[in-house]
Protein backbone atom coordinates (compact mmCIF):
# COMPACT_ATOMS: atom_id res chain seq x y z
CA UNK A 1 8.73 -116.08 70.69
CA UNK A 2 6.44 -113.83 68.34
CA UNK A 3 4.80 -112.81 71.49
CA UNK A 4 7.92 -111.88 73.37
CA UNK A 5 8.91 -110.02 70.11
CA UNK A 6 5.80 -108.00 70.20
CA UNK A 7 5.76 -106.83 73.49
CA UNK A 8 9.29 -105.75 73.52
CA UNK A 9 8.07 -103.61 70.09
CA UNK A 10 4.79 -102.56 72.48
CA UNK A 11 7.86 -101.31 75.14
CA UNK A 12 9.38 -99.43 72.38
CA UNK A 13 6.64 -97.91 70.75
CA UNK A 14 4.82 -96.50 74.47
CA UNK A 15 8.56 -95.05 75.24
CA UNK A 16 9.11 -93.38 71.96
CA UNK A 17 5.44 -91.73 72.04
CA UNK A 18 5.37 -90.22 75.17
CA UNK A 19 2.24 -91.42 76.43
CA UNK A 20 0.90 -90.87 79.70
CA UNK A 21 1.98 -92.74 82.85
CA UNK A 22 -0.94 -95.07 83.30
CA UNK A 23 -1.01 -95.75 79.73
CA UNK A 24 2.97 -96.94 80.14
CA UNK A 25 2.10 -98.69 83.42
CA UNK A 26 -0.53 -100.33 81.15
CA UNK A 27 1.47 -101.07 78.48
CA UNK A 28 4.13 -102.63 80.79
CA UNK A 29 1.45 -104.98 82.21
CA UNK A 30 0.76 -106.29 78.71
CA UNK A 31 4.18 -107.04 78.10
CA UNK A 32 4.46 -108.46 80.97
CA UNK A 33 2.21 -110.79 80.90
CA UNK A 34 2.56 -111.15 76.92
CA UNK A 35 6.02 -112.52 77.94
CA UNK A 36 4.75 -114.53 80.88
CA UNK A 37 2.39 -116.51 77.85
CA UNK A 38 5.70 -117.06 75.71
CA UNK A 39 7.83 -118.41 78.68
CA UNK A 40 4.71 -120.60 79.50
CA UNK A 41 4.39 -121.89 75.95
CA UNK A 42 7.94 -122.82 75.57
CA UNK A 43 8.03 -124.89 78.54
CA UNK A 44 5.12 -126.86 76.88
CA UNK A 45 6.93 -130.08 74.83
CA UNK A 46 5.12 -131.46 72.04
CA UNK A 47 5.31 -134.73 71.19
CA UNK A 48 6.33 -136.34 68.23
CA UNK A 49 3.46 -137.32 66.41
CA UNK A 50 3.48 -139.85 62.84
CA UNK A 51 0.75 -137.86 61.61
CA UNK A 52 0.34 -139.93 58.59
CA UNK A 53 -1.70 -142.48 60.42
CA UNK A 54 -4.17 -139.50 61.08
CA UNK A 55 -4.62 -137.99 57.92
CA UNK A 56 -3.10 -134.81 56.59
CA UNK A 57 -5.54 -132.16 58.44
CA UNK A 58 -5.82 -133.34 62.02
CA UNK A 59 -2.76 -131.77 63.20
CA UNK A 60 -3.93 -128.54 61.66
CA UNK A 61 -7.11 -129.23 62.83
CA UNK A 62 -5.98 -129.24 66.66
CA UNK A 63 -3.31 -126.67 66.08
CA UNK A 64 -6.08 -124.35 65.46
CA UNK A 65 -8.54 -125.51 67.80
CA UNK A 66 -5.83 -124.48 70.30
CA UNK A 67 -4.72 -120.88 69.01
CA UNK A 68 -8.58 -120.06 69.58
CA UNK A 69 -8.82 -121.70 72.67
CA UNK A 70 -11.38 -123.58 71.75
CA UNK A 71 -10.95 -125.48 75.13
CA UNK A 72 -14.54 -127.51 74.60
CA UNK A 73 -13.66 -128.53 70.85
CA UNK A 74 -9.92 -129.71 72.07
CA UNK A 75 -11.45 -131.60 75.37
CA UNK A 76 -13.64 -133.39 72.13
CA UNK A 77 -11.11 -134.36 70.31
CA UNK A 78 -9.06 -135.48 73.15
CA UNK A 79 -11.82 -138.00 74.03
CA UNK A 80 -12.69 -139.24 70.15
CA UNK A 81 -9.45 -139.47 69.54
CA UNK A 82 -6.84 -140.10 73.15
CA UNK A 83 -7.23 -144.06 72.50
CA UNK A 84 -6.00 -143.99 69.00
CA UNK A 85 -2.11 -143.53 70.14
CA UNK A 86 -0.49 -142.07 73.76
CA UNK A 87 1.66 -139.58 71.56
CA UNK A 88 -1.32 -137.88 70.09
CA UNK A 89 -2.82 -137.88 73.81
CA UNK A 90 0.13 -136.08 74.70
CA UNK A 91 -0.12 -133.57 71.99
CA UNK A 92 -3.74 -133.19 72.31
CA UNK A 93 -3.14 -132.42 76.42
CA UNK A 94 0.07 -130.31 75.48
CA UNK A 95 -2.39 -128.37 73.13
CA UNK A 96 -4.81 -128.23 75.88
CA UNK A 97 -2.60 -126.97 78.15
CA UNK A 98 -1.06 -124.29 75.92
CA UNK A 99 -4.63 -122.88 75.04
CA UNK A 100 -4.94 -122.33 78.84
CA UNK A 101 -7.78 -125.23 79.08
CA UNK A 102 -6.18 -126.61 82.03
C-alpha cells in the first residue's frame, strides 16, 4: 500500500509542477506500474509461520532477502531450509514470488 501511496503523491506532485508532457506521460507510467506491484503484492498470502522453531532472525532474514530481490539467496534458502516445515515453504515461495523471482 506504501507503493500505491507514493505514486498517487508522484501524480500529484507532476500535476502541480507543470512539467512537460512526456515527463507526465512518464510519470503516469511509473504510477502505473508502481500500482500494478502493490495490487500484485497484495494478492500474495503469507502463511502463518511459528517462527520460534526457527530462531528469532530467519524471518527477517528472508523478509529482506526478498525486498532486494535477492532471487539467488531466497532460491538458497528455499532449498536449505523447504524440508524443515510446508508453512515456511510457502512463505519462502510467497517471498519468492513477491520479489519477482518467479
Amino acid at each position: 500500500m506504501r507503493t500505491l501511496a507514493a505514486a498517487v503523491s508522484l501524480l500529484a506532485v507532476v500535476a502541480l509542477s507543470g512539467c512537460s508532457q512526456d515527463d507526465a506521460q512518464d510519470a503516469v507510467d511509473q504510477a502505473k506500474d508502481a500500482a500494478s506491484s502493490a495490487v500484485s503484492d497484495a494478492d500474495i498470502q503469507l502463511p502463518d509461520v511459528d517462527w520460534s522453531k526457527y530462531g528469532d532472525k530467519f524471518q527477517s532474514k528472508i523478509d529482506e532477502l526478498a525486498a532486494s530481490a535477492d532471487c539467488a539467496s531466497l532460491q538458497k534458502e528455499l532449498t536449505d531450509h523447504g524440508k524443515l516445515d510446508s508453512d515456511v515453504t510457502a512463505y519462502i515461495k510467497a517471498k519468492l514470488q513477491q520479489a519477482g523471482c518467479s
